[in-house]
PDB file of N, CA and C in Angstrom:
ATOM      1  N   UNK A   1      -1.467  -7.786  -5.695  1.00  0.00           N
ATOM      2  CA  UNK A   1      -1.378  -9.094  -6.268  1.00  0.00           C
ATOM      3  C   UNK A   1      -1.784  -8.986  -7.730  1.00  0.00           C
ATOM      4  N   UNK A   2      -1.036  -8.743  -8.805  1.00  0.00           N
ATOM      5  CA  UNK A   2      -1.244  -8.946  -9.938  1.00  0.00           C
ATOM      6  C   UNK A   2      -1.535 -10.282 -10.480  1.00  0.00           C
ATOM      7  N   UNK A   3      -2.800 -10.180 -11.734  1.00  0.00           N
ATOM      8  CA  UNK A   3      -3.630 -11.324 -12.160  1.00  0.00           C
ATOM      9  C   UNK A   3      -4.806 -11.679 -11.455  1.00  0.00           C
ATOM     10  N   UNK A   4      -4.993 -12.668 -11.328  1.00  0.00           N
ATOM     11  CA  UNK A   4      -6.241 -13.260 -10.393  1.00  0.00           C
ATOM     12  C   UNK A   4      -6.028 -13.766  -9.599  1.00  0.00           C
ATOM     13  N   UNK A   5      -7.200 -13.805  -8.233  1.00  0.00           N
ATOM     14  CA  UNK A   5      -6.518 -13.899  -7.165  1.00  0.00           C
ATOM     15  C   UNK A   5      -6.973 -15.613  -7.427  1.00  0.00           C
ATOM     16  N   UNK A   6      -6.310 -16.284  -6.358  1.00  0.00           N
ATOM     17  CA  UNK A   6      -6.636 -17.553  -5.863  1.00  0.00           C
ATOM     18  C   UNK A   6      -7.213 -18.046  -5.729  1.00  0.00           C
ATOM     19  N   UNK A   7      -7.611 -19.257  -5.821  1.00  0.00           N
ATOM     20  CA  UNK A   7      -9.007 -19.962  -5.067  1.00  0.00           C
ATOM     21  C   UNK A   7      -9.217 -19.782  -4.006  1.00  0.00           C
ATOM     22  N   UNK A   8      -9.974 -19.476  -3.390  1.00  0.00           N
ATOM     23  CA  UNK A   8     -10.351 -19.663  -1.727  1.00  0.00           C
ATOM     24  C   UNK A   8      -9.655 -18.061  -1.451  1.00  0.00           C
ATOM     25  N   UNK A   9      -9.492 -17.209  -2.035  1.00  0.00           N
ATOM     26  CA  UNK A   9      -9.402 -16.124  -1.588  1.00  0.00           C
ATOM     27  C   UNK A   9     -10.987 -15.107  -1.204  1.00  0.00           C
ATOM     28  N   UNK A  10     -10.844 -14.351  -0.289  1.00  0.00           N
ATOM     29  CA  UNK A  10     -11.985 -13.908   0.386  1.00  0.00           C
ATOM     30  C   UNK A  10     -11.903 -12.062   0.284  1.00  0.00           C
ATOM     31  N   UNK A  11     -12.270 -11.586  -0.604  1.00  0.00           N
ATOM     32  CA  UNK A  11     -12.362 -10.340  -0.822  1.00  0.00           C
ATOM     33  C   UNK A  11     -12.723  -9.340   0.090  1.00  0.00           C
ATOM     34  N   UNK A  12     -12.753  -8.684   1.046  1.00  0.00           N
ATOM     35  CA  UNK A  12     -13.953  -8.115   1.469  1.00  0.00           C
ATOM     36  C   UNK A  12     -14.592  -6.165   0.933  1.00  0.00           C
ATOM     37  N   UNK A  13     -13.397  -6.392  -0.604  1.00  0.00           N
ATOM     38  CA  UNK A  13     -13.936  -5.459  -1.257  1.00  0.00           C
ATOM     39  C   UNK A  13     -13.428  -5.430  -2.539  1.00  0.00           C
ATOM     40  N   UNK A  14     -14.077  -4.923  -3.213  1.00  0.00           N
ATOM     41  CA  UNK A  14     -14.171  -4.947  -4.987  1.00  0.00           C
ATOM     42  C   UNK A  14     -14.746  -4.171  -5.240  1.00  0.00           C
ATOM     43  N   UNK A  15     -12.989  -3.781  -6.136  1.00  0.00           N
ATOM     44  CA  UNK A  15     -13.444  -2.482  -7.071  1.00  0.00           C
ATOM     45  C   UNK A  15     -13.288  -2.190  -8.156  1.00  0.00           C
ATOM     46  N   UNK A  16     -14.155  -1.677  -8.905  1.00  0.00           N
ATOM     47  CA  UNK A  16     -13.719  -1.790 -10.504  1.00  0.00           C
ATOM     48  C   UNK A  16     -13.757  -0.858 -11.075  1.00  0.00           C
ATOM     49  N   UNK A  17     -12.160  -0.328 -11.884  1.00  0.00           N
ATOM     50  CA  UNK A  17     -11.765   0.597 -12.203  1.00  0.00           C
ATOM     51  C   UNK A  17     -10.555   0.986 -11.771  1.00  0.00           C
ATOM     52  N   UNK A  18      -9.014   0.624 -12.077  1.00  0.00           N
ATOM     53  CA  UNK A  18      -8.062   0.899 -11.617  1.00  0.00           C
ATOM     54  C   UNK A  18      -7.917   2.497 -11.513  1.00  0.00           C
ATOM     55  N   UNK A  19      -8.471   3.386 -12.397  1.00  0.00           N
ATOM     56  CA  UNK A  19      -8.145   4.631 -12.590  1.00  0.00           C
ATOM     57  C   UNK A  19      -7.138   5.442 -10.885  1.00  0.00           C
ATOM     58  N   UNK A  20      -7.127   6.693 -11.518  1.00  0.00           N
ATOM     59  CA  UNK A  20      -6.807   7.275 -10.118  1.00  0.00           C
ATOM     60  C   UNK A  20      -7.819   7.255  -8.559  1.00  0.00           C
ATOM     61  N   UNK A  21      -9.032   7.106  -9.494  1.00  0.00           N
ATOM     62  CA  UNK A  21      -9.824   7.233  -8.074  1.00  0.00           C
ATOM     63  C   UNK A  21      -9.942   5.699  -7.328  1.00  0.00           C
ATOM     64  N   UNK A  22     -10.553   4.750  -8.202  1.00  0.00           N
ATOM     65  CA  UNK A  22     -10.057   3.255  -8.136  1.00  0.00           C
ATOM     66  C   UNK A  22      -8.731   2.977  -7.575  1.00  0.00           C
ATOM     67  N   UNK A  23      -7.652   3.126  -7.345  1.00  0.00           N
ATOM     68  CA  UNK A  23      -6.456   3.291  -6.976  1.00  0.00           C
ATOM     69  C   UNK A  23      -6.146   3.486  -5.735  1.00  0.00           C
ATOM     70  N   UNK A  24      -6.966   4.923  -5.613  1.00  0.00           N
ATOM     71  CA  UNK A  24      -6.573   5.537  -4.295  1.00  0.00           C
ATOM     72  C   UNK A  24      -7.454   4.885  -2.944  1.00  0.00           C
ATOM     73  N   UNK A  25      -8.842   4.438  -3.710  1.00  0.00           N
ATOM     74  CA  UNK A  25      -9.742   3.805  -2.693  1.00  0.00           C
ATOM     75  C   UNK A  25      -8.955   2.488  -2.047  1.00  0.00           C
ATOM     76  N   UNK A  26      -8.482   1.634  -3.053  1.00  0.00           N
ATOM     77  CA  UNK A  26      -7.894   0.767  -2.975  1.00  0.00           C
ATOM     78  C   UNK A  26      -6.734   0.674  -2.014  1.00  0.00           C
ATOM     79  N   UNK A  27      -6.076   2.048  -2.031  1.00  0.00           N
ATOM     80  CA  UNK A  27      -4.991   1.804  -1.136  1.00  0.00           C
ATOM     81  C   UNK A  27      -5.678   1.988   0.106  1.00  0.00           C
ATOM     82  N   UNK A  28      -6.306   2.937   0.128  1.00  0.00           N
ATOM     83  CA  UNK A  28      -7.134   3.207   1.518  1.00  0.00           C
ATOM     84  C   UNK A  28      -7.814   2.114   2.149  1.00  0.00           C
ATOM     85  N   UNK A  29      -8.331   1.364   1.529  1.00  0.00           N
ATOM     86  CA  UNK A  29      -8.942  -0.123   2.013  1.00  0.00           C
ATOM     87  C   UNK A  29      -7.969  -0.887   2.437  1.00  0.00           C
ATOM     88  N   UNK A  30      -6.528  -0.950   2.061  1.00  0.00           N
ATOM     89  CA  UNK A  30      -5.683  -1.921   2.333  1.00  0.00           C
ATOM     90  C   UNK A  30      -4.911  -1.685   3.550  1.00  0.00           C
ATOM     91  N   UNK A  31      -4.631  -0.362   3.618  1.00  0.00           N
ATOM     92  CA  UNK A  31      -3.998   0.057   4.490  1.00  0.00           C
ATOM     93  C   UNK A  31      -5.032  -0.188   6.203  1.00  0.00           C
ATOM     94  N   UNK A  32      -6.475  -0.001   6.328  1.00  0.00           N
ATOM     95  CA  UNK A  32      -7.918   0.040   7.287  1.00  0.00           C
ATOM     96  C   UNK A  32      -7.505  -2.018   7.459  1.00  0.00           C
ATOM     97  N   UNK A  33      -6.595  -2.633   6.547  1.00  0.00           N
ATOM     98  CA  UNK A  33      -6.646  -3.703   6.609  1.00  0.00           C
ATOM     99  C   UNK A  33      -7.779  -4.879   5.998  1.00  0.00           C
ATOM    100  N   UNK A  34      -8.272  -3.707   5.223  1.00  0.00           N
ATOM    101  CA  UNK A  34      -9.230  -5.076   4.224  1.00  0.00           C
ATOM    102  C   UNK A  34      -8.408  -5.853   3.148  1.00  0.00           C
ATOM    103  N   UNK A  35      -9.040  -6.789   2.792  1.00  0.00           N
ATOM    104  CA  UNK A  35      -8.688  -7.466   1.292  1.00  0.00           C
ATOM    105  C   UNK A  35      -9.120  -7.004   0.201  1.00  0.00           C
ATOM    106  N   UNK A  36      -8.416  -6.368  -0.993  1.00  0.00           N
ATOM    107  CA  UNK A  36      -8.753  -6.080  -2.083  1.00  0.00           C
ATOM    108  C   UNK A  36      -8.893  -6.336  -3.302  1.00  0.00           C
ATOM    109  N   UNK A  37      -9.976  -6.618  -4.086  1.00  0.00           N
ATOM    110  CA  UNK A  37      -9.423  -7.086  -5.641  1.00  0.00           C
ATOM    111  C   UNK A  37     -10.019  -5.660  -6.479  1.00  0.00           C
ATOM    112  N   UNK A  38      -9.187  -5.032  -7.198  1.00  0.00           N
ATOM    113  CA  UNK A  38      -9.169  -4.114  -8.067  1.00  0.00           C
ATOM    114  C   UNK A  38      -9.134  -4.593  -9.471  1.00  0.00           C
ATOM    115  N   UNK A  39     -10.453  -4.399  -9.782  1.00  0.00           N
ATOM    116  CA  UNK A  39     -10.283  -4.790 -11.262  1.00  0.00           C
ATOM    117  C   UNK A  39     -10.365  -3.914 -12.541  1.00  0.00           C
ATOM    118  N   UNK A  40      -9.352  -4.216 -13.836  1.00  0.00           N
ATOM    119  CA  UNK A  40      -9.488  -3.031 -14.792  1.00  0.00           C
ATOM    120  C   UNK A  40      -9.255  -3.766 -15.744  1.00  0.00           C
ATOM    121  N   UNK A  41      -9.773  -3.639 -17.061  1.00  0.00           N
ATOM    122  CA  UNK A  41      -9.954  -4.043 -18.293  1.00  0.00           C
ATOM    123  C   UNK A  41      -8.828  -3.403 -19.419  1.00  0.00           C
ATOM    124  N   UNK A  42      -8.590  -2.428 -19.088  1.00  0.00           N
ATOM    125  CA  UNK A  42      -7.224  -2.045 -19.750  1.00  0.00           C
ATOM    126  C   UNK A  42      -6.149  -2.403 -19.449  1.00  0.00           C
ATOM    127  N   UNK A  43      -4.815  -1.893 -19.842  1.00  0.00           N
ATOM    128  CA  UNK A  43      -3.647  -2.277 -19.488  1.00  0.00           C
ATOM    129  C   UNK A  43      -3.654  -1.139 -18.638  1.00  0.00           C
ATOM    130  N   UNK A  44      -2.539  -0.671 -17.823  1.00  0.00           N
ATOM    131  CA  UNK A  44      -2.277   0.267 -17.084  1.00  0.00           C
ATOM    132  C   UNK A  44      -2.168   1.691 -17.989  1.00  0.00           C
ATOM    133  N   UNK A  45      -2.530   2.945 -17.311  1.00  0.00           N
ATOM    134  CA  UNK A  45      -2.148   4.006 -18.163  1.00  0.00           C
ATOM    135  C   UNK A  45      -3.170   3.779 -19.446  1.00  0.00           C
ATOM    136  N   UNK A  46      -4.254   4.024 -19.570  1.00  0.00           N
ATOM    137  CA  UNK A  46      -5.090   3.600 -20.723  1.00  0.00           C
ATOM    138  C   UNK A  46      -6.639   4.283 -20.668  1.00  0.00           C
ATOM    139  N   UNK A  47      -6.750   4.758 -19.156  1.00  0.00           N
ATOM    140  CA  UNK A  47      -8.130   5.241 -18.765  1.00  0.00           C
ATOM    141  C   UNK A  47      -8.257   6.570 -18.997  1.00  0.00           C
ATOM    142  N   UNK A  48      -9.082   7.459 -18.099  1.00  0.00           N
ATOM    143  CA  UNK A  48      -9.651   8.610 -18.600  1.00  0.00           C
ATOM    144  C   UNK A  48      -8.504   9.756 -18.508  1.00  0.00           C
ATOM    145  N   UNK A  49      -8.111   9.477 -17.130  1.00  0.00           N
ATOM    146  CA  UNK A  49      -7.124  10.299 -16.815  1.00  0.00           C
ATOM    147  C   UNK A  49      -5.386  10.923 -17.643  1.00  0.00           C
ATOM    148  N   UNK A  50      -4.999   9.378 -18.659  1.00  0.00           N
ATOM    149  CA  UNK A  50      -4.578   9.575 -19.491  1.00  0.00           C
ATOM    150  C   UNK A  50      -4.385  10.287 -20.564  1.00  0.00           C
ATOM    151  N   UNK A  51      -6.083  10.240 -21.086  1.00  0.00           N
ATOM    152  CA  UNK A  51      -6.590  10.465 -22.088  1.00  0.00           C
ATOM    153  C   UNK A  51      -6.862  12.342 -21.932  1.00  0.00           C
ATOM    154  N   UNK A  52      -7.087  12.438 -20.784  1.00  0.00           N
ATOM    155  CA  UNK A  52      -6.872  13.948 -20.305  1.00  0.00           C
ATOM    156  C   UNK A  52      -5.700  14.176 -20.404  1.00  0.00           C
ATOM    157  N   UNK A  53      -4.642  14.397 -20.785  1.00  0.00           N
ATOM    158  CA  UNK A  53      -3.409  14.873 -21.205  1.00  0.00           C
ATOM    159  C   UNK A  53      -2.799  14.648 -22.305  1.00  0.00           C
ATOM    160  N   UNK A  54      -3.860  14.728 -23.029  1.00  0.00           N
ATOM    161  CA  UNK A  54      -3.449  14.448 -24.686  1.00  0.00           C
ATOM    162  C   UNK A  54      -4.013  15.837 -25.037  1.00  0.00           C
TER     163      UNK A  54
END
């Protein structure tokens, strides 16, 4: 769900840091069937991992 989630939405996990590792937790939580909000302050492609291939 890109942006913010909803009112009355019920998280039952939050994570901050889209990066690769942020990412991957994220899918893993979703898939076990939790609710996720992933949060990142950059645009996409902007974090460390990027920045390692320069």
């Amino acid at each position: 769900m890109p942006g913010r989630p909803s009112a009355g939405f019920l998280a039952t996990s939050w994570i901050v840091g889209a990066g690769i590792t942020g990412a991957l937790v994220a899918e893993r939580l979703i898939r076990e069937g939790r609710q996720v909000v992933l949060i990142e302050r950059e645009d996409a492609s902007h974090g460390s991992t990027a920045a390692s291939n320069r």
